[in-house]
N, C-alpha and C. Protein backbone atom coordinates (compact mmCIF):
# COMPACT_ATOMS: atom_id res chain seq x y z
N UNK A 1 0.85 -1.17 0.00
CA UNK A 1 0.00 0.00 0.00
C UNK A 1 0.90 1.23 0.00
N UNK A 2 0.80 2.09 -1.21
CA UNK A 2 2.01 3.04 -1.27
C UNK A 2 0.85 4.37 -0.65
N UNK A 3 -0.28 4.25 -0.68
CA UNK A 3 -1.00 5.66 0.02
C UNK A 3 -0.93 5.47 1.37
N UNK A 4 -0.13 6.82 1.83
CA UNK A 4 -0.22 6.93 3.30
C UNK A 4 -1.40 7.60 3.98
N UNK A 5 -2.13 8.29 3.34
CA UNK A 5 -3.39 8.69 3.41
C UNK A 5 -4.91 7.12 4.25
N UNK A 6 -4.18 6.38 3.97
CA UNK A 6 -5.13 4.89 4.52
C UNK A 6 -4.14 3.98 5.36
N UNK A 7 -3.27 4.82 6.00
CA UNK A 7 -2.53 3.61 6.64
C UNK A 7 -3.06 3.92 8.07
N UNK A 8 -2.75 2.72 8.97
CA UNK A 8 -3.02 2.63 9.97
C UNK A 8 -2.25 1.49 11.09
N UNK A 9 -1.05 3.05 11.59
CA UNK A 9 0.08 2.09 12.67
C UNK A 9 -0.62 1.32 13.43
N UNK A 10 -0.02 0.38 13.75
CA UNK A 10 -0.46 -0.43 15.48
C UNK A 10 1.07 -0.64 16.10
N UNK A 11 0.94 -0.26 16.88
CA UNK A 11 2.49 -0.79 18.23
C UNK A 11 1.79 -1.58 19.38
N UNK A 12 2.54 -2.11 19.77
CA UNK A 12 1.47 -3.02 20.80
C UNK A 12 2.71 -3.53 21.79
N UNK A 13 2.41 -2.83 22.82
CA UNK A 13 3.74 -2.96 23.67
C UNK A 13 3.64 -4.24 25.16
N UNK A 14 3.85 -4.96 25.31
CA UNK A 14 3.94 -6.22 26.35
C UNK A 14 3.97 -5.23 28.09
N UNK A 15 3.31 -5.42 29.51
CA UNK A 15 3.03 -4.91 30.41
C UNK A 15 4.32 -4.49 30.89
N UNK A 16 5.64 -4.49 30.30
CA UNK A 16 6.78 -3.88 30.39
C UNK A 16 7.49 -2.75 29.61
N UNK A 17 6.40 -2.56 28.64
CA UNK A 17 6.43 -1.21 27.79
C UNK A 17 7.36 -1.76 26.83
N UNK A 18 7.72 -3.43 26.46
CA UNK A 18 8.49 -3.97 25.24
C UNK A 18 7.62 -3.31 24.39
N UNK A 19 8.10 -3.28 23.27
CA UNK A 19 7.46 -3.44 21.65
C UNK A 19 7.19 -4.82 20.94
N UNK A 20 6.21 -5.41 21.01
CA UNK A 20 6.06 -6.91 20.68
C UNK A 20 5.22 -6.84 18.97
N UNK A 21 4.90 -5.88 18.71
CA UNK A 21 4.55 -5.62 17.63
C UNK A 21 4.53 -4.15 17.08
N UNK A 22 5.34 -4.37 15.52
CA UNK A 22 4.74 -2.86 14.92
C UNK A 22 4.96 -2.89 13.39
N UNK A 23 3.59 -2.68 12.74
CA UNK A 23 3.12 -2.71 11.54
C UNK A 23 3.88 -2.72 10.53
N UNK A 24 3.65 -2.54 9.48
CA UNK A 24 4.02 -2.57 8.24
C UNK A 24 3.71 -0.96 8.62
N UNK A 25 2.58 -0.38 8.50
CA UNK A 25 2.16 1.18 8.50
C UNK A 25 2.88 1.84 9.57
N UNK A 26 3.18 1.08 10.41
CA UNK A 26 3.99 2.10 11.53
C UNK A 26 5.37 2.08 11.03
N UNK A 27 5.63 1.21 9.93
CA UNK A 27 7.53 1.41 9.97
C UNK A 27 6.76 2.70 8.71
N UNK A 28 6.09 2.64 7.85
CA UNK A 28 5.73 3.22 6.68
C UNK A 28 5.33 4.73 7.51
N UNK A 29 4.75 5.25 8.61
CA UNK A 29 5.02 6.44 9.05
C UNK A 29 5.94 6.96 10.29
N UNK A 30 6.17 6.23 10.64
CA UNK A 30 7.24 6.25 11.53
C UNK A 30 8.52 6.69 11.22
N UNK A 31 9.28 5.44 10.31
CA UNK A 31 10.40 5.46 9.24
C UNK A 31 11.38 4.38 10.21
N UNK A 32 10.81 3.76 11.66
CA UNK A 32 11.77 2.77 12.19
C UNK A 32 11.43 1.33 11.67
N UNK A 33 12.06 0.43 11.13
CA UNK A 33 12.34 -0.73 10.58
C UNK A 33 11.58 -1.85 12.06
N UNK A 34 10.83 -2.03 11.97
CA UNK A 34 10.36 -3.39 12.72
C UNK A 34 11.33 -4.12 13.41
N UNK A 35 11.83 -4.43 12.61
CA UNK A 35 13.34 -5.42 13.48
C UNK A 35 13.90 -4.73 14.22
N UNK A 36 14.02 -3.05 14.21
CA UNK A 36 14.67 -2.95 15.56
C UNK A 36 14.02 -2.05 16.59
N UNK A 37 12.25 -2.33 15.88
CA UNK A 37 11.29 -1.39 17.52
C UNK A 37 10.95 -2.92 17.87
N UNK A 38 10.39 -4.20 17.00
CA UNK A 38 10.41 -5.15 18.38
C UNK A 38 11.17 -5.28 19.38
N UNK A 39 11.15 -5.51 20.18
CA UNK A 39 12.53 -5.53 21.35
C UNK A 39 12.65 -4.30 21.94
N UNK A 40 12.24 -2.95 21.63
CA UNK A 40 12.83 -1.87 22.04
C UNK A 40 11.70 -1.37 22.66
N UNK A 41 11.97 -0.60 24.05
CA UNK A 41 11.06 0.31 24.50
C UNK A 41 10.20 1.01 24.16
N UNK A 42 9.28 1.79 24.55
CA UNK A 42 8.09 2.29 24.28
C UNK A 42 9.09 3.77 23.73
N UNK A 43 10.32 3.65 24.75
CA UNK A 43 11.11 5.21 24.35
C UNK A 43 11.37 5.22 22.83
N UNK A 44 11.55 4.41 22.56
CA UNK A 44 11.87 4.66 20.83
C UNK A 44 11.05 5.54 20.36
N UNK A 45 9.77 5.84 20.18
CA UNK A 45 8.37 6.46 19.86
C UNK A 45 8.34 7.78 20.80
N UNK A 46 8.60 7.49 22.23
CA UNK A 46 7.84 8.99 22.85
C UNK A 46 9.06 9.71 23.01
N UNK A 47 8.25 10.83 23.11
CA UNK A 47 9.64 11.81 22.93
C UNK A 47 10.42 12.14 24.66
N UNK A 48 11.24 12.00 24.49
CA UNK A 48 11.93 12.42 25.46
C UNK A 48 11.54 13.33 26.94
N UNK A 49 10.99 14.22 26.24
CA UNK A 49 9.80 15.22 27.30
C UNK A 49 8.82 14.40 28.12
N UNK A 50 8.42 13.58 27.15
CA UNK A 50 6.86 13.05 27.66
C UNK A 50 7.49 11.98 28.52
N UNK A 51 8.42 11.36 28.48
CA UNK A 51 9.47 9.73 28.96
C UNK A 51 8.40 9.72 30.15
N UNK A 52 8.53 10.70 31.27
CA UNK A 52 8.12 10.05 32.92
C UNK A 52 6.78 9.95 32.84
N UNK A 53 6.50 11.45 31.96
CA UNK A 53 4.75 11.23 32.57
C UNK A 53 4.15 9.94 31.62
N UNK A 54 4.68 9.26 30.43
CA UNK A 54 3.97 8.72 29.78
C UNK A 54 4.78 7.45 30.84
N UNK A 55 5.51 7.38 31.43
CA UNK A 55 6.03 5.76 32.07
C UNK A 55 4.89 6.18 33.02
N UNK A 56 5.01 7.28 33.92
CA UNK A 56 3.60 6.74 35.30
C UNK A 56 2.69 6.24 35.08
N UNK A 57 2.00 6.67 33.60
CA UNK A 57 0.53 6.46 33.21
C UNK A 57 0.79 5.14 32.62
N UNK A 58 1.88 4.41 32.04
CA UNK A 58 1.97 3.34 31.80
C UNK A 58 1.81 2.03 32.72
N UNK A 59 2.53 2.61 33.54
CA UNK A 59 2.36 1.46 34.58
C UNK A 59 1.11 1.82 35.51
N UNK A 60 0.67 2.75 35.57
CA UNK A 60 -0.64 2.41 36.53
C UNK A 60 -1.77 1.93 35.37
N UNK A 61 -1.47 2.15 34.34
CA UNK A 61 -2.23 1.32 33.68
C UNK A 61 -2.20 -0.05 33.73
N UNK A 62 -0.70 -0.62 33.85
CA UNK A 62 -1.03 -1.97 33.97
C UNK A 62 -1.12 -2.53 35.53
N UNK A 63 -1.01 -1.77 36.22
CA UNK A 63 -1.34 -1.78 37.69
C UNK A 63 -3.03 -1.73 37.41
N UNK A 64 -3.42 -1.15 36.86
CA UNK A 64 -4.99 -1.11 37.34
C UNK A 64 -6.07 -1.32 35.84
N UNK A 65 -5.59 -1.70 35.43
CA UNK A 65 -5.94 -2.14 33.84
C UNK A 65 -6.53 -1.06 33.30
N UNK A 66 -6.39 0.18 33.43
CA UNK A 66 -7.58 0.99 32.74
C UNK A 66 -6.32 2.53 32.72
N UNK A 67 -6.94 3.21 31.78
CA UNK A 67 -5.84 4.62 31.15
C UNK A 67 -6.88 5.59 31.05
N UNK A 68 -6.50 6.90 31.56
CA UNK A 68 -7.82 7.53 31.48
C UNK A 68 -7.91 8.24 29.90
N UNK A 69 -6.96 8.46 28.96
CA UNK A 69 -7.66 8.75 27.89
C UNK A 69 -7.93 7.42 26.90
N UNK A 70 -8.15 6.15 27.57
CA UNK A 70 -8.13 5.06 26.38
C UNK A 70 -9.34 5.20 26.07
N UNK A 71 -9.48 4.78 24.64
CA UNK A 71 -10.48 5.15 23.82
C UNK A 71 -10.61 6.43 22.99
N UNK A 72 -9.76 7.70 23.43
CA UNK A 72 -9.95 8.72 23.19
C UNK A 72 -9.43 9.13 22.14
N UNK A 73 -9.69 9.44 21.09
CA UNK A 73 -8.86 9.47 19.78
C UNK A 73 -8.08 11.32 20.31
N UNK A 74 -6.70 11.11 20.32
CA UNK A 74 -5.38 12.25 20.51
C UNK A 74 -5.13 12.48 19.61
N UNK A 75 -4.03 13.77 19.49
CA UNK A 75 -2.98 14.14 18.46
C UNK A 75 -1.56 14.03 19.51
N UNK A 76 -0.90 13.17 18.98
CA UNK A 76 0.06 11.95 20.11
C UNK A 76 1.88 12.57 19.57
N UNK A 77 2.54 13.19 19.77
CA UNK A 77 3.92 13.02 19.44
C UNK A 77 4.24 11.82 19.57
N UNK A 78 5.40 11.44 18.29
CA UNK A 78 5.84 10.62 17.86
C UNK A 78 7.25 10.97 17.75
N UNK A 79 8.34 9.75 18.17
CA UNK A 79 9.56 10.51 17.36
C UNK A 79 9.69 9.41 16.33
N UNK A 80 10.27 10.11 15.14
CA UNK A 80 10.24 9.30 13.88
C UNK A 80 11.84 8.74 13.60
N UNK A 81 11.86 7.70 13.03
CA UNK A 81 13.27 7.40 12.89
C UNK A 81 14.33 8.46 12.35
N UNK A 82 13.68 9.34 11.58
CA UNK A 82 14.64 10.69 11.31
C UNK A 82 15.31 11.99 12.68
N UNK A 83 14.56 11.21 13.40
CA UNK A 83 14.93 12.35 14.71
C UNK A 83 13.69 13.17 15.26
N UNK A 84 13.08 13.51 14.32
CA UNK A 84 11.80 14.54 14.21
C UNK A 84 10.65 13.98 14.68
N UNK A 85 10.34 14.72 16.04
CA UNK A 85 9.23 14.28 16.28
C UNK A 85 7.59 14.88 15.78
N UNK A 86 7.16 13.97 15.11
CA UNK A 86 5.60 14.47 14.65
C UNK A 86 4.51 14.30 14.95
N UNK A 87 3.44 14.82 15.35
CA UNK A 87 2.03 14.80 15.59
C UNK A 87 1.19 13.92 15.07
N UNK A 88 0.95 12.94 15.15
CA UNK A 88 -0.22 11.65 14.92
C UNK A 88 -1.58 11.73 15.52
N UNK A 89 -2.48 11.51 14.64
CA UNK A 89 -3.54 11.77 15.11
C UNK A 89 -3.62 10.02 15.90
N UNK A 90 -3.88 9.34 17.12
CA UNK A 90 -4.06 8.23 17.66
C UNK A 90 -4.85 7.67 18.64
N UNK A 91 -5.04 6.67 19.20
CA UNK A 91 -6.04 6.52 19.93
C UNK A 91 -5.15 5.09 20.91
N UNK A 92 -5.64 4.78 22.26
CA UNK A 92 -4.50 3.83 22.94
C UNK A 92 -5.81 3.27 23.36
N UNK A 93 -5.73 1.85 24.04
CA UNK A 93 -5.94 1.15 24.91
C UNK A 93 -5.54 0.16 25.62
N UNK A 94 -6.28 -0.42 26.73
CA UNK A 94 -5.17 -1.61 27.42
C UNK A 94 -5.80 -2.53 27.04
N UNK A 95 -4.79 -3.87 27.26
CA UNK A 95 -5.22 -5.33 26.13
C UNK A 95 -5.86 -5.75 27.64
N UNK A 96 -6.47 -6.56 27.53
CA UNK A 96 -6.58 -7.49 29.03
C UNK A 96 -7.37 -8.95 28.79
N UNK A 97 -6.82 -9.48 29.92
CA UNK A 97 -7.54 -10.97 29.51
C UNK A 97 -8.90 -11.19 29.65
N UNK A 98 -9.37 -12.54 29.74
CA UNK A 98 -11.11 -12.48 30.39
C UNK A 98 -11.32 -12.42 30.98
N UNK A 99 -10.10 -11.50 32.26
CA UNK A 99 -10.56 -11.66 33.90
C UNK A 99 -10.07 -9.95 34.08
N UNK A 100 -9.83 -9.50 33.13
CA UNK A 100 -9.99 -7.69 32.90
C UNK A 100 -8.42 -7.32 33.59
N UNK A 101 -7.41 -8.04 33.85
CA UNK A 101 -5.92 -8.03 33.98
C UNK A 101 -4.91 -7.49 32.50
N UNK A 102 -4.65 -6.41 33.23
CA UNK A 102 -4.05 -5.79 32.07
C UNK A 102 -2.81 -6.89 31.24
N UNK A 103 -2.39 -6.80 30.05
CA UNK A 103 -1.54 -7.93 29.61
C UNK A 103 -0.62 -6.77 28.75
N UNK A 104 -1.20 -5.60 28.49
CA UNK A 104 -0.50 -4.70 27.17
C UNK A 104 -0.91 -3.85 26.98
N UNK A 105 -0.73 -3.11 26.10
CA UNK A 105 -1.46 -1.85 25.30
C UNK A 105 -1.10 -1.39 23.95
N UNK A 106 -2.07 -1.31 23.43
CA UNK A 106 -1.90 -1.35 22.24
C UNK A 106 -2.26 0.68 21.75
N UNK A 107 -1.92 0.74 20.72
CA UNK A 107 -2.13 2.10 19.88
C UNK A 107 -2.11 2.21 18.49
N UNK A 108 -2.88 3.08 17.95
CA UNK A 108 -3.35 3.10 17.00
C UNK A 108 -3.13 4.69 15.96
N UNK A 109 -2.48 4.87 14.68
CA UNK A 109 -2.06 5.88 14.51
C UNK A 109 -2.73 6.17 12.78
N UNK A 110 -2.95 7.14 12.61
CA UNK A 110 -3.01 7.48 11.59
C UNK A 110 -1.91 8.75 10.93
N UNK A 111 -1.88 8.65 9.99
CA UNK A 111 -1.11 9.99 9.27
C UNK A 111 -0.67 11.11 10.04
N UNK A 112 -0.19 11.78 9.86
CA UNK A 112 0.55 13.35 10.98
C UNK A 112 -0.34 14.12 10.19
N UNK A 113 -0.88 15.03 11.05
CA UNK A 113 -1.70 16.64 10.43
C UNK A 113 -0.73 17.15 10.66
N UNK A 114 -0.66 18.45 9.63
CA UNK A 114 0.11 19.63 9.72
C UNK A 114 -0.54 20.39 10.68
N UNK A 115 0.23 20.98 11.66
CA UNK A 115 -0.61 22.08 13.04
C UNK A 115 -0.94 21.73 13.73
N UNK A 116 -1.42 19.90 14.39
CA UNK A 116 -1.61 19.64 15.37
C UNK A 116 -0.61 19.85 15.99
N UNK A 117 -1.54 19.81 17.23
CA UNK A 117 -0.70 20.35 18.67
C UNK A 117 -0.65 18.79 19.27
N UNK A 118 0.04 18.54 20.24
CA UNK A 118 0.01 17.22 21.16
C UNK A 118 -0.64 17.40 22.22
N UNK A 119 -1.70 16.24 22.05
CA UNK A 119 -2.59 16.03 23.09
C UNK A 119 -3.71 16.94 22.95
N UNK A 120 -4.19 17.38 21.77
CA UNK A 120 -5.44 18.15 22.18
C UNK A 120 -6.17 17.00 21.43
N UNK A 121 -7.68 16.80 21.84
CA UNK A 121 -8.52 16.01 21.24
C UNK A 121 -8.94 16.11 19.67
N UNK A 122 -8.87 14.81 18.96
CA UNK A 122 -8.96 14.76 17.39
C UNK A 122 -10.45 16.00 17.39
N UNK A 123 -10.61 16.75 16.28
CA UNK A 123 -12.06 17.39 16.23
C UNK A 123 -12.42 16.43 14.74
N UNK A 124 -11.98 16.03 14.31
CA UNK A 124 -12.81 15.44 12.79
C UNK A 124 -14.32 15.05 13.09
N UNK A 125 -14.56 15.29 11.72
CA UNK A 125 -16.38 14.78 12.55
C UNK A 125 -15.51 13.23 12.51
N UNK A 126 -16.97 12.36 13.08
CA UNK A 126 -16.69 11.14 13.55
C UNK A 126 -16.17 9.95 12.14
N UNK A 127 -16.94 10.09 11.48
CA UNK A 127 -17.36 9.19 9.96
C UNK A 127 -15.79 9.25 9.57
N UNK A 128 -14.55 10.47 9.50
CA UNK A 128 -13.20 10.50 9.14
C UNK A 128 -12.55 9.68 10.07
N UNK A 129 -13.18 10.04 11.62
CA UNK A 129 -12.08 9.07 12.24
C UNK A 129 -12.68 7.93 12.85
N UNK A 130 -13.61 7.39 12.56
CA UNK A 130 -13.79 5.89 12.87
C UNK A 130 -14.60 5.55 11.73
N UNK A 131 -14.53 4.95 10.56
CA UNK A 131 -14.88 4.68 9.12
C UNK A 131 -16.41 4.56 9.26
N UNK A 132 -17.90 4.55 8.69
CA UNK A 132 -18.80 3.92 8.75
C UNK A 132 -19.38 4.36 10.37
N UNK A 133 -19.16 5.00 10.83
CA UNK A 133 -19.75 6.21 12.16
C UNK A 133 -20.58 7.19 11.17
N UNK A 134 -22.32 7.20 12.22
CA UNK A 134 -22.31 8.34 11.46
C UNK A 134 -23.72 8.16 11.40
């Protein structure tokens, strides 16, 4: 799929903030090669600034299975394999088993807008950002 306009990252990080998965679309907007974000920290992706507050909220997430913006579609900094960190429009949640025990968390990315800010809430009407809404 050469349109980046329809891609859609997934990273999906193990209750230790590993990287146990990441897309074809996440190396395709990202620009990091799979082979070397499996294995690698959640730091590869967040930027440096965000490191503590996004580790607290990580782990009390998997301390208590639940994130208070999951579900919430963001505009998320990213750092990209070029150095540059960019604005993704994304959305997170925690994985959990059938007994509601956190196991992971997964995220979800689409394309970078030009001008988003990080962390203010997506405004698209709904139908753009969740397909068939509406």
């Amino acid at each position: 799929m050469n349109d980046t306009a329809h891609r859609s990252a997934m990273v999906i990080a193990d209750p230790s903030g590993t990287i146990v998965h990441f897309n074809a679309d996440a190396e395709a907007l990202f620009g990091h090669p799979a082979r070397d974000a499996v294995g690698a920290t959640l730091d590869l992706i967040v930027p440096a600034e965000h490191q503590q507050a996004h580790w607290a909220g990580f782990h009390r997430a998997m301390r208590t299975a639940h994130a208070d913006l999951e579900g919430n579609p963001i505009n998320l900094p990213v750092v990209c394999h070029d150095g540059r960190i960019r604005v993704f429009p994304g959305v997170f949640g925690v994985l959990r088993d059938p007994y509601g025990n956190a196991q992971g968390a997964v995220a979800t990315y689409a394309p970078a807008r030009e001008g988003a800010q990080p962390f203010t809430p997506i405004t698209a009407p709904a139908q753009q950002v969740r397909p068939g809404a509406g």
